[in-house]
PDB file of N, CA and C in Angstrom:
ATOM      1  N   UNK A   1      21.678  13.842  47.351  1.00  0.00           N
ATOM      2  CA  UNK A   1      22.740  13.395  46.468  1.00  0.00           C
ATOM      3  C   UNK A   1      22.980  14.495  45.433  1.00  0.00           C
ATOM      4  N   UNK A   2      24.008  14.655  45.141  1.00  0.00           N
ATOM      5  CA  UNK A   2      24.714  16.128  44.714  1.00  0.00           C
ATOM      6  C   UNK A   2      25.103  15.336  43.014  1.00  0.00           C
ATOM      7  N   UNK A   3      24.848  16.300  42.198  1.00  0.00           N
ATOM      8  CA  UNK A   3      25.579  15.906  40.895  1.00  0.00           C
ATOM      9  C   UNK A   3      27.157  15.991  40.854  1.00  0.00           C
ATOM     10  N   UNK A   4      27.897  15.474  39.886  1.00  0.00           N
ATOM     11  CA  UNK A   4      29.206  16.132  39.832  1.00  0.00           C
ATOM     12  C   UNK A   4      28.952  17.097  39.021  1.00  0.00           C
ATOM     13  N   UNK A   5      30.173  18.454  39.098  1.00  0.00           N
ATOM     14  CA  UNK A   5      30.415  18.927  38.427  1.00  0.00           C
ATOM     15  C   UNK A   5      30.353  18.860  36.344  1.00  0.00           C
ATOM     16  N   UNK A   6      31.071  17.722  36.254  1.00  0.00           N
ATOM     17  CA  UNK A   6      31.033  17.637  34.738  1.00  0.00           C
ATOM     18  C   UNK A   6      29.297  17.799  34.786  1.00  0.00           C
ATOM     19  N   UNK A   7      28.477  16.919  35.213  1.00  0.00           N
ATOM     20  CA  UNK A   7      27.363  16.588  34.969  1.00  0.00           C
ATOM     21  C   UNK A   7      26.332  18.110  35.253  1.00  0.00           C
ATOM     22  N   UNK A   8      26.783  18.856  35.863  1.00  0.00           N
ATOM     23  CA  UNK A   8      26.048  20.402  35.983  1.00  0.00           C
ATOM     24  C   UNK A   8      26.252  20.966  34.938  1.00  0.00           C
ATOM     25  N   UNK A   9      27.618  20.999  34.017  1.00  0.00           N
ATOM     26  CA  UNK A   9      28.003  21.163  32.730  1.00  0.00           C
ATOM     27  C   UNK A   9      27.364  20.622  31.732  1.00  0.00           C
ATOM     28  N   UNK A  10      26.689  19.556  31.895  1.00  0.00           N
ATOM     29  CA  UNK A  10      26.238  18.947  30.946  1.00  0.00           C
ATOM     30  C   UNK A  10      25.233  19.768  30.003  1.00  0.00           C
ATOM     31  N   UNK A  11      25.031  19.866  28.858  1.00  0.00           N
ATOM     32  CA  UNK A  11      24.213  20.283  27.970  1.00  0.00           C
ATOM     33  C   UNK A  11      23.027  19.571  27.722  1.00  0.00           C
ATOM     34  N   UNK A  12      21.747  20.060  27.808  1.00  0.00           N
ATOM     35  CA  UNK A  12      20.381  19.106  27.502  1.00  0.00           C
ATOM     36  C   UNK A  12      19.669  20.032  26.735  1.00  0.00           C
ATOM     37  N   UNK A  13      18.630  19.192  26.389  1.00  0.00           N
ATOM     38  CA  UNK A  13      17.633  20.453  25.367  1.00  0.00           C
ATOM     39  C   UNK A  13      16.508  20.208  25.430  1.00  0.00           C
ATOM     40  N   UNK A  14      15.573  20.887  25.021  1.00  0.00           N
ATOM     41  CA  UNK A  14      14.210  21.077  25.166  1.00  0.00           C
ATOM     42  C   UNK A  14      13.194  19.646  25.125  1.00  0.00           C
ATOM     43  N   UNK A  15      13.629  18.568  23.884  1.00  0.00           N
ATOM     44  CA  UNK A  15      13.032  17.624  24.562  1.00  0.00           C
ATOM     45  C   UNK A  15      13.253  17.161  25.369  1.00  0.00           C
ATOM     46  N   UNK A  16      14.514  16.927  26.162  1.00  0.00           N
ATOM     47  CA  UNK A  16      15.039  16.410  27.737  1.00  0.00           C
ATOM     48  C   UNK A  16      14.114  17.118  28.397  1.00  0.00           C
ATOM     49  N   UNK A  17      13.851  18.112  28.374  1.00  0.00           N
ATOM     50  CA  UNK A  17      13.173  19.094  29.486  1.00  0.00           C
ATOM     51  C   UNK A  17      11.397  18.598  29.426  1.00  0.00           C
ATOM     52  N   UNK A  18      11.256  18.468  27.809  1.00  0.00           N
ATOM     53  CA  UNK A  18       9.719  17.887  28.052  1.00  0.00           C
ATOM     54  C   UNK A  18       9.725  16.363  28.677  1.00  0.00           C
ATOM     55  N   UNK A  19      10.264  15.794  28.474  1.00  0.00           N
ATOM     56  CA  UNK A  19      10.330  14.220  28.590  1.00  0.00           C
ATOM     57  C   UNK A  19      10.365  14.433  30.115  1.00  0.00           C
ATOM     58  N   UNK A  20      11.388  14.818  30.958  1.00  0.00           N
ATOM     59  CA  UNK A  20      11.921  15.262  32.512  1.00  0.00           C
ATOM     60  C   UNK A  20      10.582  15.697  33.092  1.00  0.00           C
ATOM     61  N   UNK A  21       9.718  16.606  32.392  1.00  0.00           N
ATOM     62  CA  UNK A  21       8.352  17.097  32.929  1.00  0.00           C
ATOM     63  C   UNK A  21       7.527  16.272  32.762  1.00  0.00           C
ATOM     64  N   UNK A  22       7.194  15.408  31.922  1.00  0.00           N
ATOM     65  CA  UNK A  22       6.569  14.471  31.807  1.00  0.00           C
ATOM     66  C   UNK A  22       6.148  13.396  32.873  1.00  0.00           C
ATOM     67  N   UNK A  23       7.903  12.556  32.590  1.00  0.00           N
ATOM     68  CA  UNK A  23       7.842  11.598  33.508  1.00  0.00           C
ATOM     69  C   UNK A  23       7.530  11.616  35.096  1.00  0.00           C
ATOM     70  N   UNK A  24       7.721  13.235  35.760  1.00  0.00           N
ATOM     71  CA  UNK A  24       7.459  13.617  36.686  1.00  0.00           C
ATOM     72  C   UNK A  24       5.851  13.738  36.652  1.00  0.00           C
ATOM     73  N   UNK A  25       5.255  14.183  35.906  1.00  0.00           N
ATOM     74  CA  UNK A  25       3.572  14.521  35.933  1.00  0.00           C
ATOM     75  C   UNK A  25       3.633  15.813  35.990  1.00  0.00           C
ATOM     76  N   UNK A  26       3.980  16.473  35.484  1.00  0.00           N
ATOM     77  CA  UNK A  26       4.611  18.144  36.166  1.00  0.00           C
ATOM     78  C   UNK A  26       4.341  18.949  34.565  1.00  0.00           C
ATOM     79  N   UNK A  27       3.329  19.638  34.939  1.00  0.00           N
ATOM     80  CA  UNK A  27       2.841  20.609  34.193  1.00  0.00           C
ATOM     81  C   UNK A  27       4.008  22.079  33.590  1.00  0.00           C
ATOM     82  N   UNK A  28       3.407  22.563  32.313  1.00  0.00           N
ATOM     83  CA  UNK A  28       4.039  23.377  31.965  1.00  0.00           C
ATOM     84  C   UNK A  28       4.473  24.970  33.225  1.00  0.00           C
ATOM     85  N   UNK A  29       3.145  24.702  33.132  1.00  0.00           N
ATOM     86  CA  UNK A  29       2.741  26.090  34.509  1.00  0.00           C
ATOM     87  C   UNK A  29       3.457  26.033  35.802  1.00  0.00           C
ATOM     88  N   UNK A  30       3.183  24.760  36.284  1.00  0.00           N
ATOM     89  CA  UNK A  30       4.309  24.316  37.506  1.00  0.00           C
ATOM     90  C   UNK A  30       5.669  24.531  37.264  1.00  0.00           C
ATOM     91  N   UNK A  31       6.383  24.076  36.430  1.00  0.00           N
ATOM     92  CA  UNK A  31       8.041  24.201  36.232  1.00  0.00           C
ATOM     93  C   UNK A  31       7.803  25.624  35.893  1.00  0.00           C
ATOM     94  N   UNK A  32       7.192  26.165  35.650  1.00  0.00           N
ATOM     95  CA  UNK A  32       7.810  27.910  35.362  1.00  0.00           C
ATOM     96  C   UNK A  32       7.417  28.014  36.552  1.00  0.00           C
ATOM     97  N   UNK A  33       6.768  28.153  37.492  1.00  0.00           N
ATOM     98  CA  UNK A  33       6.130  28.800  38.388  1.00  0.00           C
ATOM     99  C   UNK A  33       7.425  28.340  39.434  1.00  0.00           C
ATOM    100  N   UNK A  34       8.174  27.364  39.734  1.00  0.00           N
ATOM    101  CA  UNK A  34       9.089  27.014  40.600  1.00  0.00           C
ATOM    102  C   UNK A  34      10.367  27.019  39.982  1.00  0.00           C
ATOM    103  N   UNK A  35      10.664  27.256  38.543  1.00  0.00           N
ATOM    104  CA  UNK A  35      11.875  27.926  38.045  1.00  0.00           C
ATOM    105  C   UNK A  35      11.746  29.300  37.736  1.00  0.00           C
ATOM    106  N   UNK A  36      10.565  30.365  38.473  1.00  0.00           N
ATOM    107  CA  UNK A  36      10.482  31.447  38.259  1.00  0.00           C
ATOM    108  C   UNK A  36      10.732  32.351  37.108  1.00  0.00           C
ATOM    109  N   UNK A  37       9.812  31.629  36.016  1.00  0.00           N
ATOM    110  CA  UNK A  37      10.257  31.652  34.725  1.00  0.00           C
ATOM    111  C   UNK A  37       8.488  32.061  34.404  1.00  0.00           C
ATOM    112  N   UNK A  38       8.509  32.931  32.769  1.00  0.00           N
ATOM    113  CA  UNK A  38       6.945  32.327  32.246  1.00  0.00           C
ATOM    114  C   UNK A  38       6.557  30.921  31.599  1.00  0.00           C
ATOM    115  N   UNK A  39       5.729  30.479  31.676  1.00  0.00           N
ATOM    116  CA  UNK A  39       5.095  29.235  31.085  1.00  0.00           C
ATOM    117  C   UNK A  39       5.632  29.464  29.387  1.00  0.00           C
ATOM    118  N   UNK A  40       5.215  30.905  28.801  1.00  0.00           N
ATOM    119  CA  UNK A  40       5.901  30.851  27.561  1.00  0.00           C
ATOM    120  C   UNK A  40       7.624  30.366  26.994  1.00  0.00           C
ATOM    121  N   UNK A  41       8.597  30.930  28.156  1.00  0.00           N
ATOM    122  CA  UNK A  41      10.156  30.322  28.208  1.00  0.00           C
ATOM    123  C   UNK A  41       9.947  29.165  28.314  1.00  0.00           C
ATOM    124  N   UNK A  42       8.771  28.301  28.883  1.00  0.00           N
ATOM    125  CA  UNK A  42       9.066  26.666  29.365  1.00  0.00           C
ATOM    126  C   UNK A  42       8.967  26.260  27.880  1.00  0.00           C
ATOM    127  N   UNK A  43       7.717  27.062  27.375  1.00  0.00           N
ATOM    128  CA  UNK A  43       7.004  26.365  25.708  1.00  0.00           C
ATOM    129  C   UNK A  43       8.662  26.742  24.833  1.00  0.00           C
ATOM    130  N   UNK A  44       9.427  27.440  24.933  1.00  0.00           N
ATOM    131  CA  UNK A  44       9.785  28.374  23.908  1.00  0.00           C
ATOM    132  C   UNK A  44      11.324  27.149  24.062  1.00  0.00           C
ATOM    133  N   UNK A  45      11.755  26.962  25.344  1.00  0.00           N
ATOM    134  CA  UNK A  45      12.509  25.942  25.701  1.00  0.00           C
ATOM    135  C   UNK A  45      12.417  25.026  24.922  1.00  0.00           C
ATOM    136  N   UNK A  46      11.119  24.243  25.316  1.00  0.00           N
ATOM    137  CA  UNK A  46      10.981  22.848  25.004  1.00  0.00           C
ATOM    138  C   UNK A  46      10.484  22.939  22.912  1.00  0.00           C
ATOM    139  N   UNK A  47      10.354  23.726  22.498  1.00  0.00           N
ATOM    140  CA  UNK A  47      10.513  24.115  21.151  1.00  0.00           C
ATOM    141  C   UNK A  47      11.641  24.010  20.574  1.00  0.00           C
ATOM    142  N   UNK A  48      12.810  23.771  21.401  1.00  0.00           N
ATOM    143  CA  UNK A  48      13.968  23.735  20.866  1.00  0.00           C
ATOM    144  C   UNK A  48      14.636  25.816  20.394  1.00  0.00           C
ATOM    145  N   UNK A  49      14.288  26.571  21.206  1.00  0.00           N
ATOM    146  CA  UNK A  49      14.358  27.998  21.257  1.00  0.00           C
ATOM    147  C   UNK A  49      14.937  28.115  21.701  1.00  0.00           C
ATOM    148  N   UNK A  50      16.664  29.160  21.434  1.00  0.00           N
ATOM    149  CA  UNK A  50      17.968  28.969  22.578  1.00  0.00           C
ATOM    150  C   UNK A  50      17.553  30.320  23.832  1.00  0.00           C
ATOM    151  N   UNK A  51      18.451  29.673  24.768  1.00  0.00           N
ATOM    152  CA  UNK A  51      17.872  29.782  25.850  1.00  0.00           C
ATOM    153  C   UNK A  51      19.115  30.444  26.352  1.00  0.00           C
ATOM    154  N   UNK A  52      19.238  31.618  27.645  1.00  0.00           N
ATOM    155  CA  UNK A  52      19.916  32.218  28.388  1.00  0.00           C
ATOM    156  C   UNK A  52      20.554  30.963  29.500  1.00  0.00           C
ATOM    157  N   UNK A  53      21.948  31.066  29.245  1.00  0.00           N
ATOM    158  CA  UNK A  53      22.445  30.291  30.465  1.00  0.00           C
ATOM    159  C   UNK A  53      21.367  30.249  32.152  1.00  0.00           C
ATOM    160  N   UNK A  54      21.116  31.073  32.768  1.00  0.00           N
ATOM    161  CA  UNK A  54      20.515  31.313  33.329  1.00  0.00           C
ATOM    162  C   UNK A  54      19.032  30.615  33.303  1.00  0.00           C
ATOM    163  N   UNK A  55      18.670  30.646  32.588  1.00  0.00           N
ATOM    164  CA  UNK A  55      17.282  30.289  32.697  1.00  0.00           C
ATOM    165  C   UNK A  55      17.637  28.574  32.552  1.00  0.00           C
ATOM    166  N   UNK A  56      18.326  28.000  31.790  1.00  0.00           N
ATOM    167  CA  UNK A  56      18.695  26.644  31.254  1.00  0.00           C
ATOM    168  C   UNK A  56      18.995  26.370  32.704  1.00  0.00           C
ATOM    169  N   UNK A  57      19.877  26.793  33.764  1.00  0.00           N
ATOM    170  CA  UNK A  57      19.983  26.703  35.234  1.00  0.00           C
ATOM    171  C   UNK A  57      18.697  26.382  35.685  1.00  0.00           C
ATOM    172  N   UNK A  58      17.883  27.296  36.065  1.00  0.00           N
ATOM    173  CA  UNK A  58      16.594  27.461  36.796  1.00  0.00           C
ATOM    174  C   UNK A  58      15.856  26.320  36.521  1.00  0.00           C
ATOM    175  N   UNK A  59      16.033  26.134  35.400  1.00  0.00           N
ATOM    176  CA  UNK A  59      15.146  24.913  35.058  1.00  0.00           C
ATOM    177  C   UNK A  59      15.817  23.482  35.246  1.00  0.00           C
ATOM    178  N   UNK A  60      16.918  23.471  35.386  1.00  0.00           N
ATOM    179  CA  UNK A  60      17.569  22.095  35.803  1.00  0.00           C
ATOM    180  C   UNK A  60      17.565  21.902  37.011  1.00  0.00           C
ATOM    181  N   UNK A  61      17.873  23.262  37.710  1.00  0.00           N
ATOM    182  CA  UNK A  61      17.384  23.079  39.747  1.00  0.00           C
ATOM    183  C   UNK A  61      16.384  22.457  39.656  1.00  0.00           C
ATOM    184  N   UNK A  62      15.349  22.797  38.990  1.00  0.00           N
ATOM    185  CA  UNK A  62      14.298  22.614  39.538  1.00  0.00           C
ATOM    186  C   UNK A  62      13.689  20.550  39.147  1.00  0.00           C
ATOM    187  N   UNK A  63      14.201  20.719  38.081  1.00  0.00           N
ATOM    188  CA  UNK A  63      13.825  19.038  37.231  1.00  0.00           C
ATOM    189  C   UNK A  63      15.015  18.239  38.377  1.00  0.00           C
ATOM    190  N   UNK A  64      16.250  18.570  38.211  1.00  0.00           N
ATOM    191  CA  UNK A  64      17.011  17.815  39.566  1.00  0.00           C
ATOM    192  C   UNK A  64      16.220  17.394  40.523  1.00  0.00           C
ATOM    193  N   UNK A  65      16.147  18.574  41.610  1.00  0.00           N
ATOM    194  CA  UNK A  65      15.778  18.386  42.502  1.00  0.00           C
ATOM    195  C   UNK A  65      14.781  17.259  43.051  1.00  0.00           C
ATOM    196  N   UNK A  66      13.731  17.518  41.682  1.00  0.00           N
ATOM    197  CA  UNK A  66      12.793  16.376  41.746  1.00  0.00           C
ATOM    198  C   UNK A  66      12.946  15.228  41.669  1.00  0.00           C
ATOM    199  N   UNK A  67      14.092  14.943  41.404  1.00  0.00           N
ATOM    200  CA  UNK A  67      14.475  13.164  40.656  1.00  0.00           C
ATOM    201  C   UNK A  67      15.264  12.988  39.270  1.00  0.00           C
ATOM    202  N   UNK A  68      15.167  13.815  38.449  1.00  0.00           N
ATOM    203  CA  UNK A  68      15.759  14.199  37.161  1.00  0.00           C
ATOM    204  C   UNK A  68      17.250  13.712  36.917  1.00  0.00           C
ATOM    205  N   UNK A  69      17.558  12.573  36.341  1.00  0.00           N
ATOM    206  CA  UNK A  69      18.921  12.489  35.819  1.00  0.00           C
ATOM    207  C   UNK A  69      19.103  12.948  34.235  1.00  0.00           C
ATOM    208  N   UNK A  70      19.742  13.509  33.907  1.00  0.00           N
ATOM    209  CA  UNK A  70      19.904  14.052  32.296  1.00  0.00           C
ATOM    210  C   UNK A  70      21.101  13.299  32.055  1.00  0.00           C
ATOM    211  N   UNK A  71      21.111  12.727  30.733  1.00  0.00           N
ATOM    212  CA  UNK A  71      22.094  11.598  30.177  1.00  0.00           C
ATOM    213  C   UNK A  71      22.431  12.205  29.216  1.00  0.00           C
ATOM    214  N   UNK A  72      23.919  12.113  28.516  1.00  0.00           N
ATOM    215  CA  UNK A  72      23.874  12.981  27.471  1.00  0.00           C
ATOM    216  C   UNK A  72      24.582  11.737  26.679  1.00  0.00           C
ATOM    217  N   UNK A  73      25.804  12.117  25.686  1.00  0.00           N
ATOM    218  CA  UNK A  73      26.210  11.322  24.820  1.00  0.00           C
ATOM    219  C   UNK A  73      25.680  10.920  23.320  1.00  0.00           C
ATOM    220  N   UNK A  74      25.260   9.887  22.979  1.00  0.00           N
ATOM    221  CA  UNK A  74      24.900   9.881  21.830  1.00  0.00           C
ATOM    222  C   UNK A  74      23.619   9.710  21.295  1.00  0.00           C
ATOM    223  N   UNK A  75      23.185   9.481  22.468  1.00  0.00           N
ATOM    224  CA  UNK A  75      21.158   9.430  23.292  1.00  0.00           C
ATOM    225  C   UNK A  75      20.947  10.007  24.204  1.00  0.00           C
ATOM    226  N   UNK A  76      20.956  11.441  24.089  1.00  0.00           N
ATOM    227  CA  UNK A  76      20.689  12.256  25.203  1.00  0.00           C
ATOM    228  C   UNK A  76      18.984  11.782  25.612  1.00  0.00           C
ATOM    229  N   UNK A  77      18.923  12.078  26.961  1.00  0.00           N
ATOM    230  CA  UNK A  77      17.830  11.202  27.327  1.00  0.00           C
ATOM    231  C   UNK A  77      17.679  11.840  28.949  1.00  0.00           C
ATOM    232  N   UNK A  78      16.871  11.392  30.104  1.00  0.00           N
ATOM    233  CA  UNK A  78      16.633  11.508  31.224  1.00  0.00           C
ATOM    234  C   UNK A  78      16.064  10.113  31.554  1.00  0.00           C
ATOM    235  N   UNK A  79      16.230  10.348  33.388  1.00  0.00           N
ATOM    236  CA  UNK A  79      15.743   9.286  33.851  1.00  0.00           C
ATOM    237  C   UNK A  79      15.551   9.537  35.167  1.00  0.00           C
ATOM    238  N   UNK A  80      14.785   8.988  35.728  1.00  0.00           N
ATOM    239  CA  UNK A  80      13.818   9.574  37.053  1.00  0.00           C
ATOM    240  C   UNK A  80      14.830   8.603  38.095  1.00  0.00           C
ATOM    241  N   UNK A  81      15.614   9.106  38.900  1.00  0.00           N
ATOM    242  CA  UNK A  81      16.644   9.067  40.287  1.00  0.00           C
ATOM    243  C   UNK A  81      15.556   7.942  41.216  1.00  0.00           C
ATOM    244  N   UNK A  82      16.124   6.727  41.270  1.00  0.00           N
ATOM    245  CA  UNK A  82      16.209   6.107  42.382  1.00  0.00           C
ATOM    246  C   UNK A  82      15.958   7.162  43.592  1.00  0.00           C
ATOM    247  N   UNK A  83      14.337   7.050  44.514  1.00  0.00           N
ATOM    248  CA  UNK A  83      14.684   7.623  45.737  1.00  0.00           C
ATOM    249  C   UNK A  83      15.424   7.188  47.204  1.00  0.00           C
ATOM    250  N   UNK A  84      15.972   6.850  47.937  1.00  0.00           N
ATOM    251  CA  UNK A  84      16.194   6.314  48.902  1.00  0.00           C
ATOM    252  C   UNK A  84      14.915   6.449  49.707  1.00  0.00           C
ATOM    253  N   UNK A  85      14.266   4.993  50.278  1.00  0.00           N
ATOM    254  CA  UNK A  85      13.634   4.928  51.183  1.00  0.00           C
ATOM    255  C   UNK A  85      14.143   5.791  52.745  1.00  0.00           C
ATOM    256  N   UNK A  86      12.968   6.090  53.130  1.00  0.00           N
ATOM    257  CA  UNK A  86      13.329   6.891  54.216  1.00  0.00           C
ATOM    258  C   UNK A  86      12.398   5.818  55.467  1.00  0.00           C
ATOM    259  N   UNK A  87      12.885   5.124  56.121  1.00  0.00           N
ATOM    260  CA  UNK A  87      12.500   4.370  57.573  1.00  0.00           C
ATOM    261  C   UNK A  87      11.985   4.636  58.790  1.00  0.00           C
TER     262      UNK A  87
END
C-alpha cells in the first residue's frame, strides 16, 4: 500500500521519528543502519536538529515501510499500519 503524494509531502519531526522507532521496537543503530545514515543523524534528528531533505527521506522509507503512518495537523503523531493478513 503506497502513500499519496500529499502525504510523502508531509512534514514530521524528530519526536514522530522517536515515537515511529519506538512503537516498532527498533533501535537507534538499526534505523541508521537501514536508512544508511550514522546513529549520530538518528540522535541529532530526533533532538529536534534540522535535517537535509534527503536524509528526512531515508528515514521515512525506512519507518514506512515498516508500518509507520505519520499524522500531521494539529497533533502530529504516528501510528503503526494495519497489516493485511496474508492466508
Amino acid at each position: 500500500m503506497s502513500e499519496t503524494k500529499s502525504t510523502l509531502k508531509m512534514h514530521f519531526v524528530g519526536e514522530q521519528v522517536g515515537a515511529a522507532r519506538k512503537l516498532l521496537k527498533m533501535s537507534q543503530i538499526e534505523l541508521a543502519a537501514e536508512a544508511g545514515l550514522t546513529t549520530r543523524t538518528i540522535i541529532r534528528f530526533e533532538n529536534g536538529e534540522s535535517m537535509r531533505p534527503e536524509t528526512v527521506e531515508a528515514v521515512r522509507e525506512v519507518l514506512v515501510a515498516r508500518g509507520i503512518v505519520f499524522t500531521n495537523g494539529g497533533e502530529p503523531g504516528v501510528k503503526l499500519r494495519k497489516m493485511e493478513r496474508e492466508d
